[in-house]
C-alpha atoms as a PDB file:
ATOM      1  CA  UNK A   1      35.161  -6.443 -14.028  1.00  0.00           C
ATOM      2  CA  UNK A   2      35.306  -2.716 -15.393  1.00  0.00           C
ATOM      3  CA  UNK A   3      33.744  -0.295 -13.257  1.00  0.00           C
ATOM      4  CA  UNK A   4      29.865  -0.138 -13.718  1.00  0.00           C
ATOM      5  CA  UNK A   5      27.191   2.664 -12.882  1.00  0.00           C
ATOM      6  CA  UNK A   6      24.447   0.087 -11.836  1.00  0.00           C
ATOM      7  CA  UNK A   7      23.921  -1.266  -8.689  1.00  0.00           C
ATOM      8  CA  UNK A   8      21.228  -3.640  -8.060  1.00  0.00           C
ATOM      9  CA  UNK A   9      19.948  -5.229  -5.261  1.00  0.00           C
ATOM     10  CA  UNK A  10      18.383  -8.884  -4.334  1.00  0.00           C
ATOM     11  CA  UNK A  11      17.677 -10.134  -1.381  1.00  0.00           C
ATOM     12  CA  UNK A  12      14.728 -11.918   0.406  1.00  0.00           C
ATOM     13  CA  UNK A  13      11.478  -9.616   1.175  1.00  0.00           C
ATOM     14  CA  UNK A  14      12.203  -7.640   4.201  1.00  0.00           C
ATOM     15  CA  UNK A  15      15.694  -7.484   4.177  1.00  0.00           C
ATOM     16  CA  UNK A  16      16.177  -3.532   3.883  1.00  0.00           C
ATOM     17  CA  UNK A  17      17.044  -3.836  -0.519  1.00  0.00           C
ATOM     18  CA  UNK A  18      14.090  -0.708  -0.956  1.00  0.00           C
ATOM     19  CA  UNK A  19      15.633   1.075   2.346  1.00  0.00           C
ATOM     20  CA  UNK A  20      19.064   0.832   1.711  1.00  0.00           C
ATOM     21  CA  UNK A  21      18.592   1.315  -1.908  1.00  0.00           C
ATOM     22  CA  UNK A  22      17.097   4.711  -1.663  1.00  0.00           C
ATOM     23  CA  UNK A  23      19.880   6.313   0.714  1.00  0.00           C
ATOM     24  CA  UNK A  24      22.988   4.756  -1.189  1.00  0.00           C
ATOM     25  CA  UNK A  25      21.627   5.739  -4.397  1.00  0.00           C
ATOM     26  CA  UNK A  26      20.845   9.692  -2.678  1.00  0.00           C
ATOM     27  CA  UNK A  27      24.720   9.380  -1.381  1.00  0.00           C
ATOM     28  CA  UNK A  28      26.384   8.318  -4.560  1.00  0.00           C
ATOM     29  CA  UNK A  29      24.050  10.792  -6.570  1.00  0.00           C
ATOM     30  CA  UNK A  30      22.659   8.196  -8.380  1.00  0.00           C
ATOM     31  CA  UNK A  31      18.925   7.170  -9.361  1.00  0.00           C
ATOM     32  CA  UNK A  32      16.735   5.082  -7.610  1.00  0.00           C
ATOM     33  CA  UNK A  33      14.506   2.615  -8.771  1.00  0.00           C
ATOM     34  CA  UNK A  34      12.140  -0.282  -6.983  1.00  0.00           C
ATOM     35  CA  UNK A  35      11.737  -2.692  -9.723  1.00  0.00           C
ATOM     36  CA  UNK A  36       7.895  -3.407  -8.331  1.00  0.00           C
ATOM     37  CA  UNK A  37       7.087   0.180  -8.058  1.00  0.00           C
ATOM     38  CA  UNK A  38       8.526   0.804 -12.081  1.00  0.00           C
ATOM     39  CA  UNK A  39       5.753  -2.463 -13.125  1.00  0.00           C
ATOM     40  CA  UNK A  40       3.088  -0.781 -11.243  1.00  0.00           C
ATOM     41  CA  UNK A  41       3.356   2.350 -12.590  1.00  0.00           C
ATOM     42  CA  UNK A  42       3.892   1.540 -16.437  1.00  0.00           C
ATOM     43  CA  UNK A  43       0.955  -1.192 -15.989  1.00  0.00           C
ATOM     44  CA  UNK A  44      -1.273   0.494 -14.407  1.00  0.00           C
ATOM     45  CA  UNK A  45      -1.989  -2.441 -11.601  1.00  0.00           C
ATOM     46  CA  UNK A  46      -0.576  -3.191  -8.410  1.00  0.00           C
ATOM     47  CA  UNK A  47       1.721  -6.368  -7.965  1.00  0.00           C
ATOM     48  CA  UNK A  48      -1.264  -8.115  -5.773  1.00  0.00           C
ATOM     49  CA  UNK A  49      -3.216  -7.618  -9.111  1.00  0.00           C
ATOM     50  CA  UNK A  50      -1.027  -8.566 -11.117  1.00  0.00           C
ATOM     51  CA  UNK A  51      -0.178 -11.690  -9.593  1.00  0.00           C
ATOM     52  CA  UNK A  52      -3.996 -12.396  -8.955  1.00  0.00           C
ATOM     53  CA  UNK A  53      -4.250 -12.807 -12.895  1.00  0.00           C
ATOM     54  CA  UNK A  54      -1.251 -15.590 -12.414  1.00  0.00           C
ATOM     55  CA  UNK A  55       2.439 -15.087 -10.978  1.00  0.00           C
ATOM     56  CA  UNK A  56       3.861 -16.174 -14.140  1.00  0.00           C
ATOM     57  CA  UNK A  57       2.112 -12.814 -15.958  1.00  0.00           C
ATOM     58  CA  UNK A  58       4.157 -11.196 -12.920  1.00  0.00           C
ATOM     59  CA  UNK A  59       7.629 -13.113 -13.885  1.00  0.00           C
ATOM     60  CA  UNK A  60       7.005 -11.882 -17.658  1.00  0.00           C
ATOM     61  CA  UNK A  61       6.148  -8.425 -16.332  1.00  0.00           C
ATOM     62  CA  UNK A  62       9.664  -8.652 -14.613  1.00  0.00           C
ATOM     63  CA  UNK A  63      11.521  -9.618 -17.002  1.00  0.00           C
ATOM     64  CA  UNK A  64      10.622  -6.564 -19.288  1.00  0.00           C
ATOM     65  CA  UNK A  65      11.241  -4.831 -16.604  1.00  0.00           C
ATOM     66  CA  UNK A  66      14.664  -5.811 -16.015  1.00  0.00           C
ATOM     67  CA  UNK A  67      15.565  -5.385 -19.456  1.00  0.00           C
ATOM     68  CA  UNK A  68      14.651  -1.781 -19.526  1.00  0.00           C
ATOM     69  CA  UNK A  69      16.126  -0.681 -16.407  1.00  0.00           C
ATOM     70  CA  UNK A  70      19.530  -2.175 -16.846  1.00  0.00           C
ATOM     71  CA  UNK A  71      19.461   0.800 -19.438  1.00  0.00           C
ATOM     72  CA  UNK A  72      19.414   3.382 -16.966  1.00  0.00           C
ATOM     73  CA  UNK A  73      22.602   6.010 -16.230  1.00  0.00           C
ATOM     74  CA  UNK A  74      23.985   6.096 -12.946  1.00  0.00           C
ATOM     75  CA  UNK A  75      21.344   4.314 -11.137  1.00  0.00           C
ATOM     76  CA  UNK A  76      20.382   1.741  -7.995  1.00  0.00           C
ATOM     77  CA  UNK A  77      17.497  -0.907  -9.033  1.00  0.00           C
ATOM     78  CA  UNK A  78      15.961  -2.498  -6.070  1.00  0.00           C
ATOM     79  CA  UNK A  79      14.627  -5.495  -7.522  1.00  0.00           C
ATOM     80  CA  UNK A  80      11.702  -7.841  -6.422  1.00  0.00           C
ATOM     81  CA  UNK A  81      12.652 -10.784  -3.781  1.00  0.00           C
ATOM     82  CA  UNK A  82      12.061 -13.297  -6.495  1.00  0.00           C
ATOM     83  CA  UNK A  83      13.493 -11.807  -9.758  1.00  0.00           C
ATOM     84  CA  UNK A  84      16.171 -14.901  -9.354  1.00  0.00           C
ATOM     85  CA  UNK A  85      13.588 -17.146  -9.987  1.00  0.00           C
ATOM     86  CA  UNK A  86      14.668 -16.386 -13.232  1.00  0.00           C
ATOM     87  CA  UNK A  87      18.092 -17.177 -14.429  1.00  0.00           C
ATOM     88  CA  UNK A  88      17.545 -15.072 -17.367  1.00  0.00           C
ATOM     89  CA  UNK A  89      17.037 -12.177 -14.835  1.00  0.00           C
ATOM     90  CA  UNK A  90      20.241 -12.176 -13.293  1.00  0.00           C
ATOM     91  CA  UNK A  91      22.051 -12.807 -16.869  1.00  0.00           C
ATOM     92  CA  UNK A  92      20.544  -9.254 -17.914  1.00  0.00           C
ATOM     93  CA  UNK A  93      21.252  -7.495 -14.525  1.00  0.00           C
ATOM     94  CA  UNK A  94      24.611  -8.615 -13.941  1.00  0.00           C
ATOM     95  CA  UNK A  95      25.971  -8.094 -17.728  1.00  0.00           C
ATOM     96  CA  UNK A  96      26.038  -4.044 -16.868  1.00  0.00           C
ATOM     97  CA  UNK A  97      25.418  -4.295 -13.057  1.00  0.00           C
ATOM     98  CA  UNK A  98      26.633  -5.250  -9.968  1.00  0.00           C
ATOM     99  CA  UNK A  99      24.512  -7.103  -8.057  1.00  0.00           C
ATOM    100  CA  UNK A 100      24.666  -6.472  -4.604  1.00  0.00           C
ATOM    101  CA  UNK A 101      23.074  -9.353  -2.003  1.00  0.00           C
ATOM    102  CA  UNK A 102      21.663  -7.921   0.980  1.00  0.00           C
ATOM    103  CA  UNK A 103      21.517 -10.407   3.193  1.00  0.00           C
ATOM    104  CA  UNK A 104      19.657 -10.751   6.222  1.00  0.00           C
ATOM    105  CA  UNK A 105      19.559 -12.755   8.838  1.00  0.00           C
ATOM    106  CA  UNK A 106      15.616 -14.714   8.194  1.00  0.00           C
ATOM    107  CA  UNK A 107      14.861 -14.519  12.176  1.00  0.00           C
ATOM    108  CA  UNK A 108      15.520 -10.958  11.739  1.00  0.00           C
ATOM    109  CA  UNK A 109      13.102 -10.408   8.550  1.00  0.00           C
ATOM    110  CA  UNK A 110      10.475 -12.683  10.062  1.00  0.00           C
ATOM    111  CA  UNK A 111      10.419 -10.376  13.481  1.00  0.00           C
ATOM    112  CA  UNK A 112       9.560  -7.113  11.417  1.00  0.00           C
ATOM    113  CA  UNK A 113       8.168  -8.102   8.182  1.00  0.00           C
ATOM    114  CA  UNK A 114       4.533  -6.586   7.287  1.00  0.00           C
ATOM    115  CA  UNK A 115       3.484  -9.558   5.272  1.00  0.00           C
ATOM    116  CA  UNK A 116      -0.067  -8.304   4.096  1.00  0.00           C
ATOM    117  CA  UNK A 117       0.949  -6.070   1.856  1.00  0.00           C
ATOM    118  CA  UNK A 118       3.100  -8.850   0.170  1.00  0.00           C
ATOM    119  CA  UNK A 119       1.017 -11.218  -2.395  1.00  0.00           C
ATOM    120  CA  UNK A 120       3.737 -14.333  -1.620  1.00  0.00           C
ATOM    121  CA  UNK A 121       3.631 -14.088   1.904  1.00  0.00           C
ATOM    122  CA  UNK A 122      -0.345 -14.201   2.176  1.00  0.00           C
ATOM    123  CA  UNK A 123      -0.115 -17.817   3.842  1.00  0.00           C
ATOM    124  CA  UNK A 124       2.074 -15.984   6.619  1.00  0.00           C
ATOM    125  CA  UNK A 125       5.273 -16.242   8.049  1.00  0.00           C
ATOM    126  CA  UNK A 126       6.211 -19.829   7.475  1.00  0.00           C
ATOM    127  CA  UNK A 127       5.854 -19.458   4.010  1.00  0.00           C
ATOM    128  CA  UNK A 128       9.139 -16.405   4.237  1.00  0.00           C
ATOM    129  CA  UNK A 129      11.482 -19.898   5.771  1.00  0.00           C
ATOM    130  CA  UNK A 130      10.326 -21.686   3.009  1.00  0.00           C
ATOM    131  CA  UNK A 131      11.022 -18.951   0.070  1.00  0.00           C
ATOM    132  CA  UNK A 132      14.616 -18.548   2.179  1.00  0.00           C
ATOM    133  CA  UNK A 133      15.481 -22.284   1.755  1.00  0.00           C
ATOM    134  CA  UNK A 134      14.451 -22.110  -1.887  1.00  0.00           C
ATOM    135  CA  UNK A 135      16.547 -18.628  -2.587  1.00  0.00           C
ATOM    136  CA  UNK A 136      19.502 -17.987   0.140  1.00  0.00           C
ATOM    137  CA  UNK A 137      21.956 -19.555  -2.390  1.00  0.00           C
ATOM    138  CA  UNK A 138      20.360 -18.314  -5.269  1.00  0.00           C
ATOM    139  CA  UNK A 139      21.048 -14.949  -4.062  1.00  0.00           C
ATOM    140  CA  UNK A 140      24.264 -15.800  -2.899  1.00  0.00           C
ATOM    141  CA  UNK A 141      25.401 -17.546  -6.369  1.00  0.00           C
ATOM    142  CA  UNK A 142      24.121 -14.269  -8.539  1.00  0.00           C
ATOM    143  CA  UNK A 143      26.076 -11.876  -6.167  1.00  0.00           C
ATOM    144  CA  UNK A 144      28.827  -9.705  -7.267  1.00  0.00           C
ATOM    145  CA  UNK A 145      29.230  -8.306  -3.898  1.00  0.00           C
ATOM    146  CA  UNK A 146      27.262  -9.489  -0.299  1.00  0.00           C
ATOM    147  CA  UNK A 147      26.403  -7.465   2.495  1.00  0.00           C
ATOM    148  CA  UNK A 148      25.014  -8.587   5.816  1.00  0.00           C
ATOM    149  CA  UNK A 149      22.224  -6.504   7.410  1.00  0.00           C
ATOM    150  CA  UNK A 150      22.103  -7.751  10.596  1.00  0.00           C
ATOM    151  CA  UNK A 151      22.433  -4.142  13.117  1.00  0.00           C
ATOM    152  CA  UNK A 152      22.474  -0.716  12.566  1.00  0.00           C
ATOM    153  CA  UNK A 153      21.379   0.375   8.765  1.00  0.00           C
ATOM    154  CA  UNK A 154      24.281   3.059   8.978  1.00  0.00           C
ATOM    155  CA  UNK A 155      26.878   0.257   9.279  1.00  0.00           C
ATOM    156  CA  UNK A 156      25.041  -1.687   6.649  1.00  0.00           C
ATOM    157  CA  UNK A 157      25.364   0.959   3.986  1.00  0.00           C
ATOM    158  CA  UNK A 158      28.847   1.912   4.680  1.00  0.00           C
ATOM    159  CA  UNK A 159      29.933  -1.401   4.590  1.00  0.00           C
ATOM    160  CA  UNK A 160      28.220  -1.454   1.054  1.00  0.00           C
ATOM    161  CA  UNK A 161      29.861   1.759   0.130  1.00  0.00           C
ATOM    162  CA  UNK A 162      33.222   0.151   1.200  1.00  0.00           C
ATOM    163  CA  UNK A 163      32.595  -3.367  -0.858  1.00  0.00           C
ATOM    164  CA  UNK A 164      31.206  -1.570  -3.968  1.00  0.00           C
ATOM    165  CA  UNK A 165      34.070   1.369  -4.018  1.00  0.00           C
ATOM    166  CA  UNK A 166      36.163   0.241  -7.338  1.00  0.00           C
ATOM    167  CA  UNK A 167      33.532  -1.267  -9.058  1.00  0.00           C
ATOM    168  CA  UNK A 168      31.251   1.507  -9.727  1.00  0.00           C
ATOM    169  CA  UNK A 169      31.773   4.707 -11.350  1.00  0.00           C
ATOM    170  CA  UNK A 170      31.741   7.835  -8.996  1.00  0.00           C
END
């Protein structure tokens, strides 16, 4: 694989991809983008509206999304929990990027997640074993690189840094 200037993230909800996103991104001087933020803002609506109207509307909404950010320069996309619902998603993503799997250890997510701001996770926290079942490999199968998150978030990024140095572009 040449060396790319997109890195994006997947991972389950909670597993650090928005927090660990935003400081590699500030110490490679690239961009930062959160995929859900970037469909709020050019809709309009927030993701719990959105997926209100129907989650597929949502999927569709990522999708576009996906497309246009791959586009970007020099840039870290923190992407949705579920954009590999989608196959199609992580054929667009990982043609330019490399996708980097942050994962997480689930007892660890469950422990700190805030699930009320989350429009999957309204049933509460059961439903976050059940959406790891249905995605860990997923996540794993899409991944260029893997990362486990499982102590201190310095280690975590440095041992992304490490994994990602000769595949991006500096």
């Amino acid at each position: 694989m040449e060396k790319r200037d997109k890195i994006v993230i997947i991972g389950m909800p909670g597993c650090g991809k928005t927090t660990i996103g935003k400081i590699l991104a500030k110490e490679l001087n690239y961009n930062f983008y959160d995929m859900d933020q970037y469909i709020e803002e050019t809709h309009g609506k927030s993701i719990k509206e959105i997926f209100a109207k129907s989650e597929n509307d949502f999927r569709d909404l990522e999708t576009k999304a996906c497309k246009e950010l791959i586009l970007k320069k020099r840039c870290v996309i923190s992407t949705g929990g579920g954009v590999i619902k989608r196959g199609n998603n992580i054929d667009i993503l990982g043609e330019y990027g490399i996708i980097l799997f942050i994962n997480r250890p689930i007892e660890k997510i469950v422990g700190d997640i805030d699930i009320s701001s989350r429009p999957l996770l309204k049933e509460g926290k059961e439903r976050l074993y059940k959406l790891y079942e249905e995605r860990f490999y997923k996540y794993k199968e899409a991944a260029h690189v893997e990362v486990i998150n499982e102590g201190f978030l310095r280690d975590t990024i440095n041992l992304a840094k490490f994994k990602l140095k000769g595949k991006i572009k500096e």
